[in-house]
N, C-alpha and C. Protein backbone atom coordinates (compact mmCIF):
# COMPACT_ATOMS: atom_id res chain seq x y z
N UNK A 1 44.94 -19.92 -46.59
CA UNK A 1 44.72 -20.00 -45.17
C UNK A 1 43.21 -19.88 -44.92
N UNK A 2 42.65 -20.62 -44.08
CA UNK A 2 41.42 -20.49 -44.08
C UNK A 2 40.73 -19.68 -42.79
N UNK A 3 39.77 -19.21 -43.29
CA UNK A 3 39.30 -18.11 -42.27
C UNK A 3 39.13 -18.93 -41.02
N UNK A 4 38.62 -18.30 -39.92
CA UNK A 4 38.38 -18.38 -38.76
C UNK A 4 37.18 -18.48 -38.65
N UNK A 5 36.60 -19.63 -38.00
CA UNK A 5 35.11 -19.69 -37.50
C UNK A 5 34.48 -18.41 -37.11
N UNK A 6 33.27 -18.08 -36.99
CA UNK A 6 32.75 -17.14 -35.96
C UNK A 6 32.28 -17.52 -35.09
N UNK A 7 32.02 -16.74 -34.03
CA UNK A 7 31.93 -16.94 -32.82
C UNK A 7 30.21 -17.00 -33.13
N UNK A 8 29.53 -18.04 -32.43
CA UNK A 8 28.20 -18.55 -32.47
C UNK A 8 27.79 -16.79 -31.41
N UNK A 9 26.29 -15.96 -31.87
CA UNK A 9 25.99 -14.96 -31.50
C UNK A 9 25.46 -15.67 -30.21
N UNK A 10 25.53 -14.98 -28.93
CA UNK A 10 24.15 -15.61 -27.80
C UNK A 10 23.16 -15.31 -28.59
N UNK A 11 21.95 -15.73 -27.69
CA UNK A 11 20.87 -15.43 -27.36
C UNK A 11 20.17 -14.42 -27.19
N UNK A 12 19.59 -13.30 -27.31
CA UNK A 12 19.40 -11.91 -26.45
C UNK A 12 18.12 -12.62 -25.31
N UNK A 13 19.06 -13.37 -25.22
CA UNK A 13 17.48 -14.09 -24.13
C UNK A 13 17.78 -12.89 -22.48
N UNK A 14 16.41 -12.36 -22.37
CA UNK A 14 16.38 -11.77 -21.14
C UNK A 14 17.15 -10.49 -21.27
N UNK A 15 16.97 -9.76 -22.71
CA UNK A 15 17.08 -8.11 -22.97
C UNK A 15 15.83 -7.51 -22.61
N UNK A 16 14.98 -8.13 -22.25
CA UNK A 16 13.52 -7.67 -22.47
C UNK A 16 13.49 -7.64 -20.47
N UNK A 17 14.07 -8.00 -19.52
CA UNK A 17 14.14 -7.74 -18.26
C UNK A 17 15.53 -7.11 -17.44
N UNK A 18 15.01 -6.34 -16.82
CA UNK A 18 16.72 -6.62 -15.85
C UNK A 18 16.73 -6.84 -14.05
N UNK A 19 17.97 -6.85 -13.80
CA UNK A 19 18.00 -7.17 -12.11
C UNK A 19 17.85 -5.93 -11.16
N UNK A 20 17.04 -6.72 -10.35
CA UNK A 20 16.57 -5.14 -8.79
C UNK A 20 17.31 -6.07 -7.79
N UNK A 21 18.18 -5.57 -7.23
CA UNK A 21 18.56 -6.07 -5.94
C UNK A 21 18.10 -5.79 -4.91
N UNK A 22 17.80 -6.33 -4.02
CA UNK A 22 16.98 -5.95 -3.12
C UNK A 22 17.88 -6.74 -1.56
N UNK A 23 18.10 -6.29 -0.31
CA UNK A 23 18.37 -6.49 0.84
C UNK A 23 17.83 -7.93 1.23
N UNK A 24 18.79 -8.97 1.57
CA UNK A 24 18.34 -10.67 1.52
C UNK A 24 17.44 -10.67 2.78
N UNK A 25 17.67 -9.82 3.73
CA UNK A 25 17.16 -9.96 4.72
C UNK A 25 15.38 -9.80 4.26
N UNK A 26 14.92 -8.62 3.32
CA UNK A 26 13.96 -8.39 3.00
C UNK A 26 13.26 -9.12 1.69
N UNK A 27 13.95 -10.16 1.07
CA UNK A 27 13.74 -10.94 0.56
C UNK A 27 13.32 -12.26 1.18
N UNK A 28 13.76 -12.41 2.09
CA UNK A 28 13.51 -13.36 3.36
C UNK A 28 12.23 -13.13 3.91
N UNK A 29 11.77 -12.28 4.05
CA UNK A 29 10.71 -11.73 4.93
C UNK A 29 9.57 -11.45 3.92
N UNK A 30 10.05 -11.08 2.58
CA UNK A 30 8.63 -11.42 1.56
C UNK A 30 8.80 -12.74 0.99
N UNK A 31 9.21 -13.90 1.41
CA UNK A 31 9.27 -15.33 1.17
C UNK A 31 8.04 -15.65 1.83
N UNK A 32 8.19 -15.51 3.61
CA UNK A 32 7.37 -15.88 4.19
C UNK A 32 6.25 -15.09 4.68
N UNK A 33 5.94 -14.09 4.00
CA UNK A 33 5.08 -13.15 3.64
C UNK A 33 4.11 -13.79 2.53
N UNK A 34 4.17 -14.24 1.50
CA UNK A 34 4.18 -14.37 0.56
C UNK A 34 3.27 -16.21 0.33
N UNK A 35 3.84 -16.84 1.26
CA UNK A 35 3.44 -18.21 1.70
C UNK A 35 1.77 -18.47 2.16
N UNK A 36 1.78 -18.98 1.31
CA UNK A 36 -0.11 -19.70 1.29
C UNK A 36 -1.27 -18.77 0.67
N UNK A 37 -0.34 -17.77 -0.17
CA UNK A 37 -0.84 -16.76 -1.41
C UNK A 37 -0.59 -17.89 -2.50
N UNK A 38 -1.50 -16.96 -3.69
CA UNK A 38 -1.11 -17.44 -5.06
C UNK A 38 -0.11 -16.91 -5.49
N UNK A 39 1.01 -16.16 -5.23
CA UNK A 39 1.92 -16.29 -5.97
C UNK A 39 2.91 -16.86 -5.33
N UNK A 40 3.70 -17.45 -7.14
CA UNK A 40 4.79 -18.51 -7.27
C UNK A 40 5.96 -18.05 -6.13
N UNK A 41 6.32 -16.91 -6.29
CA UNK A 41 7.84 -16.36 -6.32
C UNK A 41 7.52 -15.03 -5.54
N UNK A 42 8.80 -14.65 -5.11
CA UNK A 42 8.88 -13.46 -4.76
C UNK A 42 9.03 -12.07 -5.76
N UNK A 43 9.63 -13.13 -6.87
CA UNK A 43 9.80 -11.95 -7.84
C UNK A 43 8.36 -12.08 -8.70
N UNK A 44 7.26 -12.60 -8.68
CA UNK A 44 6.38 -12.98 -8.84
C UNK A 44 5.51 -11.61 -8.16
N UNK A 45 5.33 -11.63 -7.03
CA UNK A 45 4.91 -10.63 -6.00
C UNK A 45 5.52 -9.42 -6.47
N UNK A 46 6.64 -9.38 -6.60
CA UNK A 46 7.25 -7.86 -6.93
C UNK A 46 7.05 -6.94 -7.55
N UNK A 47 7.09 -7.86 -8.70
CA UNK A 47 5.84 -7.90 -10.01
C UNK A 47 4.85 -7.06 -9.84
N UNK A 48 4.03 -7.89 -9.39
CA UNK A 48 2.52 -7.37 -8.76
C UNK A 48 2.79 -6.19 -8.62
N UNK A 49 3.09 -6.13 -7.54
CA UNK A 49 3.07 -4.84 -6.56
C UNK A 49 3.58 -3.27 -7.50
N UNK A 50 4.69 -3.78 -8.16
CA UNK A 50 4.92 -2.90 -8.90
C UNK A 50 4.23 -2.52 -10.01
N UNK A 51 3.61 -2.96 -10.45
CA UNK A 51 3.06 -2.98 -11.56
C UNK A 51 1.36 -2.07 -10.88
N UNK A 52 1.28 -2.70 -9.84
CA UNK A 52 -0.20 -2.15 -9.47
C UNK A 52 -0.14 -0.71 -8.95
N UNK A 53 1.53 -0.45 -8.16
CA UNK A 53 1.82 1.72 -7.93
C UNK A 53 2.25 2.08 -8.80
N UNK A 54 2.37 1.39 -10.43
CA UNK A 54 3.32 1.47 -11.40
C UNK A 54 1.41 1.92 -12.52
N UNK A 55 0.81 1.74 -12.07
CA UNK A 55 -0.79 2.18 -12.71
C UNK A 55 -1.44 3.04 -12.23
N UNK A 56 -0.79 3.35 -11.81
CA UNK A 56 -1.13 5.15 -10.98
C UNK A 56 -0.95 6.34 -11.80
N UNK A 57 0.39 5.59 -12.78
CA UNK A 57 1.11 6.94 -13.72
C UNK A 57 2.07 7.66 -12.89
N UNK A 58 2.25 8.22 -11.23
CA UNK A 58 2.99 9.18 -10.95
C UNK A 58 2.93 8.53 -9.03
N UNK A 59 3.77 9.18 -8.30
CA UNK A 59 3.79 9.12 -7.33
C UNK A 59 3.04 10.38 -6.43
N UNK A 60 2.09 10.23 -6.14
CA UNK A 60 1.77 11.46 -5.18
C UNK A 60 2.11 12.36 -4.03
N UNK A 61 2.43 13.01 -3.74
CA UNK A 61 2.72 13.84 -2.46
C UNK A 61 2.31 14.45 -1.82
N UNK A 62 1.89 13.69 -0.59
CA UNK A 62 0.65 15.18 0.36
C UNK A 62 1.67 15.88 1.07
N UNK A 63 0.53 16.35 1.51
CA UNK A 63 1.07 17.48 2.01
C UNK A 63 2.29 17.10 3.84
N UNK A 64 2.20 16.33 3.94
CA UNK A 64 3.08 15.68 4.92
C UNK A 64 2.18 15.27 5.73
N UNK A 65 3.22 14.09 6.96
CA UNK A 65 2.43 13.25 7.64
C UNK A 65 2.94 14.12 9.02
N UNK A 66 1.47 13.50 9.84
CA UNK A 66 1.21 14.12 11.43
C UNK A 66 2.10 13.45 12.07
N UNK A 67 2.49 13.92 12.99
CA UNK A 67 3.34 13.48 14.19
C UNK A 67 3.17 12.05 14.90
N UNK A 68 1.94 11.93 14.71
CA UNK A 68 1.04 10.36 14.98
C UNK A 68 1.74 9.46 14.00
N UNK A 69 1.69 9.62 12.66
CA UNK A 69 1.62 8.85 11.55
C UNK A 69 3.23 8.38 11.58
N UNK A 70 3.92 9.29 11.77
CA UNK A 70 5.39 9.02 12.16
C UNK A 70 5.71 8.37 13.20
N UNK A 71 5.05 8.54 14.29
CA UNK A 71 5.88 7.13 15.50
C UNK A 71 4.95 6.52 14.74
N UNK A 72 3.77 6.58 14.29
CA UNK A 72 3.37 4.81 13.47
C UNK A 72 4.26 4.12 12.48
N UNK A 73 4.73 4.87 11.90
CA UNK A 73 5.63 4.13 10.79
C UNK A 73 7.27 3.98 11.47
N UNK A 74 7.31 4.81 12.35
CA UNK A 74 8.44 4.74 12.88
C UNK A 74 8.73 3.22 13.83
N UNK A 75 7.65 3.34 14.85
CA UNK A 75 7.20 1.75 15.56
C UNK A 75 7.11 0.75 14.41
N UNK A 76 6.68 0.77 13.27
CA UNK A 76 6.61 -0.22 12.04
C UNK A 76 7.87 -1.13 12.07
N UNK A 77 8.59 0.04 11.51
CA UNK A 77 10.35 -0.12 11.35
C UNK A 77 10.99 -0.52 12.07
N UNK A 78 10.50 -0.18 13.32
CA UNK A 78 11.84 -0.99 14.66
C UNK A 78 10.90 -2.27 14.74
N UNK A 79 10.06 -2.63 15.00
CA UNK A 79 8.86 -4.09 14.73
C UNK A 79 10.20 -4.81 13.70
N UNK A 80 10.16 -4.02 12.16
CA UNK A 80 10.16 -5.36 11.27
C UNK A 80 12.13 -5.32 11.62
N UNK A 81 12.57 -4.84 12.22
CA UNK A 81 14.22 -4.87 12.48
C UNK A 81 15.20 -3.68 11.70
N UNK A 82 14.17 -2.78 10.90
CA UNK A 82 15.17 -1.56 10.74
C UNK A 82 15.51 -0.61 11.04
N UNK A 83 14.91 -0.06 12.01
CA UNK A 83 15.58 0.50 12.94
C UNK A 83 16.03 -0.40 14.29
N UNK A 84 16.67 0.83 15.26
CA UNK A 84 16.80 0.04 16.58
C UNK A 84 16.20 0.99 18.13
């Protein structure tokens, strides 16, 4: 009786990355963010970005933000549609 083929191995193509999901709405909005820059892609940009608070070594923490700085970021958020 003759053996059984083996099964052809994949690829390990793309062990060396993995997937960030990210909110389409905010994928949408770094599309056209992103438009009449040099970069290709959004995941292109992501890249970037990460890589450039990702050369810091650590995340910092002050000492907290003023009451100002909060309706600023707060007004930010209802601006780009996450809050209401």
């Amino acid at each position: 009786m003759p053996r059984p083929k083996p099964k052809p191995k994949r690829k390990a193509k793309g062990r060396d990355k993995v997937t960030i999901k990210i909110p389409r709405e905010l994928y949408r909005r770094l599309t056209t963010l992103i438009e009449g820059t040099g970069f290709g892609s959004v995941t292109e940009f992501i890249i970037y970005v990460l890589r450039d608070l990702a050369a810091g070594g650590k995340l910092e923490q002050e000492a907290g933000l003023s009451p100002r700085e909060v309706d600023l970021i707060r007004n930010r958020l209802k601006s780009l549609g996450y809050l209401e």
